[in-house]
C-alpha atoms as a PDB file:
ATOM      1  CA  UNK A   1     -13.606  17.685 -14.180  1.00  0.00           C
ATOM      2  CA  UNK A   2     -14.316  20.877 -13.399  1.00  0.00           C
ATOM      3  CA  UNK A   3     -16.489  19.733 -10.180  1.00  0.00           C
ATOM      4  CA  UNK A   4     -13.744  17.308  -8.921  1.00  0.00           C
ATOM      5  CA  UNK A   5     -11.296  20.507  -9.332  1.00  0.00           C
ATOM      6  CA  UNK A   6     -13.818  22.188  -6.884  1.00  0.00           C
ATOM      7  CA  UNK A   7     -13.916  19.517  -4.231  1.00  0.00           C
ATOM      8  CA  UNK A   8      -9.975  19.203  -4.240  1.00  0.00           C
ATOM      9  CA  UNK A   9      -9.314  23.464  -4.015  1.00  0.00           C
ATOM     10  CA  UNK A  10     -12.192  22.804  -1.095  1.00  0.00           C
ATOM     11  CA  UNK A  11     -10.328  19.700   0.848  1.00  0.00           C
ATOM     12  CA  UNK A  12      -7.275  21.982   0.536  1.00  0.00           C
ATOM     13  CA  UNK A  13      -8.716  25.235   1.528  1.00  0.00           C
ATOM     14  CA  UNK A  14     -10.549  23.678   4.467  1.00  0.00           C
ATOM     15  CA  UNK A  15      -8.004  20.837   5.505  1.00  0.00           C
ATOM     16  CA  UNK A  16     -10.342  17.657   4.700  1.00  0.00           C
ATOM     17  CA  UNK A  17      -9.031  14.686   4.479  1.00  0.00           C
ATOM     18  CA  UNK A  18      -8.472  12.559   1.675  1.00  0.00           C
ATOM     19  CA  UNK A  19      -8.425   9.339   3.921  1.00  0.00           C
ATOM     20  CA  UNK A  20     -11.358   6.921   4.286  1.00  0.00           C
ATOM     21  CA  UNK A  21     -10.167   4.244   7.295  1.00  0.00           C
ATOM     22  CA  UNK A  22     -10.705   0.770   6.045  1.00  0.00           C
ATOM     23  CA  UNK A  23     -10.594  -2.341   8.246  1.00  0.00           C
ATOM     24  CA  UNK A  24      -9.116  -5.365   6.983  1.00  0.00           C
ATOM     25  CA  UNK A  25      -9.465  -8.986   8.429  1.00  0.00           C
ATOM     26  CA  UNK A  26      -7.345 -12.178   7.560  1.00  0.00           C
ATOM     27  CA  UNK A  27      -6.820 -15.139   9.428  1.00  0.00           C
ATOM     28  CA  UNK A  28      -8.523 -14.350  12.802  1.00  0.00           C
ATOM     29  CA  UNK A  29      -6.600 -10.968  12.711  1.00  0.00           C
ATOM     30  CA  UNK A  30      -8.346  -7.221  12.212  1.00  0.00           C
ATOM     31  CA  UNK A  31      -6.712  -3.961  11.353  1.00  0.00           C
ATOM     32  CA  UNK A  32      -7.789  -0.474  10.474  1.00  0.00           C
ATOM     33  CA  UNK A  33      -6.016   1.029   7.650  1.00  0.00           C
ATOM     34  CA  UNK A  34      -6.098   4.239   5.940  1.00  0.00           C
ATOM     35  CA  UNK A  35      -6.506   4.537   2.273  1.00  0.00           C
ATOM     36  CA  UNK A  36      -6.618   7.953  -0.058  1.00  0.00           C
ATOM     37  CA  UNK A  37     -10.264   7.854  -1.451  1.00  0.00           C
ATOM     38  CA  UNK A  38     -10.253   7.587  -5.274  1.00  0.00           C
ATOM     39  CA  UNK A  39     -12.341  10.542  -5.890  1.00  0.00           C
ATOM     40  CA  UNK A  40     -10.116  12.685  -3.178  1.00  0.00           C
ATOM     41  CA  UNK A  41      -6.280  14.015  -2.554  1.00  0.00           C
ATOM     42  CA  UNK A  42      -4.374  13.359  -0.017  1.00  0.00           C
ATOM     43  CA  UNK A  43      -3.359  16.403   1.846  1.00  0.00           C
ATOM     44  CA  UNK A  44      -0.779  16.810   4.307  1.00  0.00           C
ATOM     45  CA  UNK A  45      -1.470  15.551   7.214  1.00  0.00           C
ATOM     46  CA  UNK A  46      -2.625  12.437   5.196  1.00  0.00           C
ATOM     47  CA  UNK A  47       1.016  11.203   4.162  1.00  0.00           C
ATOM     48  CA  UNK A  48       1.954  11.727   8.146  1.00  0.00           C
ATOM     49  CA  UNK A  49      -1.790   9.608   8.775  1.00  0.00           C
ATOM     50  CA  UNK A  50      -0.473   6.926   6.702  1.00  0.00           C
ATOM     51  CA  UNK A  51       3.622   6.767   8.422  1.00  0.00           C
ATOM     52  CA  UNK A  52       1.676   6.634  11.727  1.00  0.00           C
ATOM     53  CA  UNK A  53      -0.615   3.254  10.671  1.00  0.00           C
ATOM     54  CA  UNK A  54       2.714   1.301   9.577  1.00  0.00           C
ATOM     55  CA  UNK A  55       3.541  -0.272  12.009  1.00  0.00           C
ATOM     56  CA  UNK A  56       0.352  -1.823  13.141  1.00  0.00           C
ATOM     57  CA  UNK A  57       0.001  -2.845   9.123  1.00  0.00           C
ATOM     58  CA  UNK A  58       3.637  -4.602   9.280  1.00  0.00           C
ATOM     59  CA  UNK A  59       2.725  -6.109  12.573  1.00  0.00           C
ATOM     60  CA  UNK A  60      -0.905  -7.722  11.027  1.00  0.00           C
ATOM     61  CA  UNK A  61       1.645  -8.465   8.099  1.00  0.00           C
ATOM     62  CA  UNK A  62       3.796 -10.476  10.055  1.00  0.00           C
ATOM     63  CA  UNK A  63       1.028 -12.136  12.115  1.00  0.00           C
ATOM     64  CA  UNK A  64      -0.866 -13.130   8.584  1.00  0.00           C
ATOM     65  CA  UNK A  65       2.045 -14.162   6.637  1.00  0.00           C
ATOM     66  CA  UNK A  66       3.663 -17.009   8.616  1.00  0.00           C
ATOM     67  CA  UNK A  67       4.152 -20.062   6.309  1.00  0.00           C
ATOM     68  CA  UNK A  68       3.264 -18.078   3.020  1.00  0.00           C
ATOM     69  CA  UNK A  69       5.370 -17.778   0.605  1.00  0.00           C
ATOM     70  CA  UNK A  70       6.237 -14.142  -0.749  1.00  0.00           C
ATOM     71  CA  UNK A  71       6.437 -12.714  -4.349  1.00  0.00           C
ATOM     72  CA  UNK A  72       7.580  -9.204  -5.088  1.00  0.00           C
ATOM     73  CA  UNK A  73       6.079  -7.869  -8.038  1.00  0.00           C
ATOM     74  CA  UNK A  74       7.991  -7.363 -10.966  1.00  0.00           C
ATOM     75  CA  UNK A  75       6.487  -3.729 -12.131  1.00  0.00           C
ATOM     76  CA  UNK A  76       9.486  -1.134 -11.279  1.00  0.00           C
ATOM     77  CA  UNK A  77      12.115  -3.592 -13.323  1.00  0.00           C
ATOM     78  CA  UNK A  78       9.535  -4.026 -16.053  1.00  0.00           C
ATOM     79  CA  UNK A  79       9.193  -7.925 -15.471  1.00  0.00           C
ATOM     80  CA  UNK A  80       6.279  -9.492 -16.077  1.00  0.00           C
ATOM     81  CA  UNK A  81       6.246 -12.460 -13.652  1.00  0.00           C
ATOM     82  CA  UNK A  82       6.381 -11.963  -9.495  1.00  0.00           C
ATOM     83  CA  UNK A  83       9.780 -13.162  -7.804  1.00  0.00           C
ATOM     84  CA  UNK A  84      10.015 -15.048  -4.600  1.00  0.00           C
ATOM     85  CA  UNK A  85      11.424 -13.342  -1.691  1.00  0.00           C
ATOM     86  CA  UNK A  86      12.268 -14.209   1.653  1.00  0.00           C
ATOM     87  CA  UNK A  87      11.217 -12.141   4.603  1.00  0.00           C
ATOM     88  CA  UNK A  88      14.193 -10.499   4.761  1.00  0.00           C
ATOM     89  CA  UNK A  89      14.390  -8.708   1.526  1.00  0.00           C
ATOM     90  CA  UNK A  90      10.426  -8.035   2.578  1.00  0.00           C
ATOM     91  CA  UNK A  91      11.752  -6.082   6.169  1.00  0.00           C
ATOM     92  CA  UNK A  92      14.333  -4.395   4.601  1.00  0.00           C
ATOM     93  CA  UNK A  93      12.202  -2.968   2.098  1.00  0.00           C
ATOM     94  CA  UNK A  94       9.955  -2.103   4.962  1.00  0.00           C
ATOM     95  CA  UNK A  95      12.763  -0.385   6.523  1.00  0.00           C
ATOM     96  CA  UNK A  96      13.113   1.957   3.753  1.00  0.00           C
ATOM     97  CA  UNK A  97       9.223   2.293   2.661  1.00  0.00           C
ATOM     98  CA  UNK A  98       7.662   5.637   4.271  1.00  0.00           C
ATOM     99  CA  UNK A  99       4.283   4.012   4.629  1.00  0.00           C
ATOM    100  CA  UNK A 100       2.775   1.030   3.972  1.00  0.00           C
ATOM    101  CA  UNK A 101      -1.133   0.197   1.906  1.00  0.00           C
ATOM    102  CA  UNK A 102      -2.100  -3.719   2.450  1.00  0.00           C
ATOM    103  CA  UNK A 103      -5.193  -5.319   1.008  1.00  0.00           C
ATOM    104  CA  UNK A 104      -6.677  -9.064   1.552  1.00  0.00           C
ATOM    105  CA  UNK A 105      -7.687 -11.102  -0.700  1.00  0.00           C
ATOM    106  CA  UNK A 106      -9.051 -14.959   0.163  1.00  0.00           C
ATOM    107  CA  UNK A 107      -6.167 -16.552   0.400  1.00  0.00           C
ATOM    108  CA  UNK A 108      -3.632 -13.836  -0.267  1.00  0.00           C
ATOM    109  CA  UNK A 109      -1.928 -10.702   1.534  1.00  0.00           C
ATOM    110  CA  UNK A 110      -0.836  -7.545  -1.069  1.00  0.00           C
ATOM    111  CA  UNK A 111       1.584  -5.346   0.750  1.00  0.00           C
ATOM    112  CA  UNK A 112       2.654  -1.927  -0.983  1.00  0.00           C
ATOM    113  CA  UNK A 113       5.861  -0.484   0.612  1.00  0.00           C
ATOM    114  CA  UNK A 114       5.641   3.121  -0.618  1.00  0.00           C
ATOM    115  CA  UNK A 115       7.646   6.484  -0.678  1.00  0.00           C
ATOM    116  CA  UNK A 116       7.250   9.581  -1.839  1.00  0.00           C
ATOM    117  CA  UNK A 117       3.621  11.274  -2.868  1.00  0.00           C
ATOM    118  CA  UNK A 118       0.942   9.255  -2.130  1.00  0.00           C
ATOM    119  CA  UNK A 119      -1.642  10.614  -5.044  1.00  0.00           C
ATOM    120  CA  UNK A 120       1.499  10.302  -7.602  1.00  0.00           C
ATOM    121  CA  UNK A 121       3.370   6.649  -5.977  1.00  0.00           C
ATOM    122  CA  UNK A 122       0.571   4.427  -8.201  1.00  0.00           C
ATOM    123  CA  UNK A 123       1.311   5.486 -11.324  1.00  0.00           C
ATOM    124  CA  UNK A 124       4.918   4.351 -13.128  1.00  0.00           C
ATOM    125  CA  UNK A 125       5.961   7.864 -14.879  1.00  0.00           C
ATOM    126  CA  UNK A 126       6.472   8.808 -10.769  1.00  0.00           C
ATOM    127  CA  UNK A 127       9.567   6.416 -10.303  1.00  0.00           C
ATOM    128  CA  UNK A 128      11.789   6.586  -8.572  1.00  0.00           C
ATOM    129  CA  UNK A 129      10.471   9.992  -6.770  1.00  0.00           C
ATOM    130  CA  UNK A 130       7.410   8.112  -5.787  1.00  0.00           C
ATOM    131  CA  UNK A 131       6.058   4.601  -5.531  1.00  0.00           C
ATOM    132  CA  UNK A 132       4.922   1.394  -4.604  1.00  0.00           C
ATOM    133  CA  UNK A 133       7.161  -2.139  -4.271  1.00  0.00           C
ATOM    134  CA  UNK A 134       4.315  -4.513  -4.087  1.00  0.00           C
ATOM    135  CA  UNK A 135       4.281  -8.005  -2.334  1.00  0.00           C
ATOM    136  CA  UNK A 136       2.242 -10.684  -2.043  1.00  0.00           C
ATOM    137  CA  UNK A 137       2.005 -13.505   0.706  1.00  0.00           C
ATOM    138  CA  UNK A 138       0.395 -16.486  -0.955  1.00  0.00           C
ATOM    139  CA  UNK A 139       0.251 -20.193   0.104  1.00  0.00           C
ATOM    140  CA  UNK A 140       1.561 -21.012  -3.705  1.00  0.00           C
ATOM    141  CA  UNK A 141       2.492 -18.917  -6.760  1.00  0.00           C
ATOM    142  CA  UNK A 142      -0.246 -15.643  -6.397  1.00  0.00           C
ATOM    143  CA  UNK A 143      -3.167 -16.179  -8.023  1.00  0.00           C
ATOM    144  CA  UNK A 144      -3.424 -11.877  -8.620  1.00  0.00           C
ATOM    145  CA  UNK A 145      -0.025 -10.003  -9.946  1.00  0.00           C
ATOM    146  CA  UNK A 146      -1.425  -6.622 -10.107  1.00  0.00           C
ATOM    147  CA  UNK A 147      -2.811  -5.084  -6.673  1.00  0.00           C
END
């Protein structure tokens, strides 16, 4: 704890990044995205790092998704089951997301439309100050709820 304390007052101190760049790959289609490493912070000029990849993420989004049908996770109303969603409720939330996180799976796209802190918009005693609306593109009902 006390070593991980250390590393963090450094990455502050010294302006190092939190962000490892990722590249993701789904249906002929590559991105780079960046994602907060789990044993770092993000520090300032991460949050504006991750507003500057959204739109190439939406765009890959858009590109993968065609045909899929989308679920939004049910975790900020406490549900337990995903709901189906059009693209429309997915763009608007877009709209009002500060940056997005995506991840591939097989078969399956997991969009996070987030706002707020990224080290804090994971965890659910954040809401509604910071977090996460989670979807996922499947071909049928999503075979993984929580991304």
């Amino acid at each position: 704890q006390d070593f991980r304390r250390q590393i963090h007052d450094y990455q502050r101190e010294h302006g190092v990044s939190g962000i490892v760049w990722k590249t993701r790959q789904f249906g002929g289609q590559t991105v780079r995205v960046p994602e907060i490493h789990g044993q770092l912070i993000p520090i300032e000029a991460d949050k504006q790092m991750m507003i500057d990849a959204k739109p190439s993420i939406l765009e890959f989004w858009r590109q993968g998704t065609g045909g899929m049908l989308l679920w939004l996770t049910g975790e900020s109303r406490q549900q337990t089951e995903p709901t189906q969603v059009g693209m429309s409720d997915v763009e608007r939330l877009a709209t009002d997301a500060e940056w997005v996180e995506l991840d591939v799976g097989q078969t399956e796209l997991y969009l996070s439309l987030c706002w707020g802190t990224p080290k804090e918009c994971h965890y659910q005693w954040a809401w509604p100050d910071s977090w996460c609306e989670r979807i996922i593109a499947a071909e049928n009902t999503p075979t993984l709820t929580k991304v």
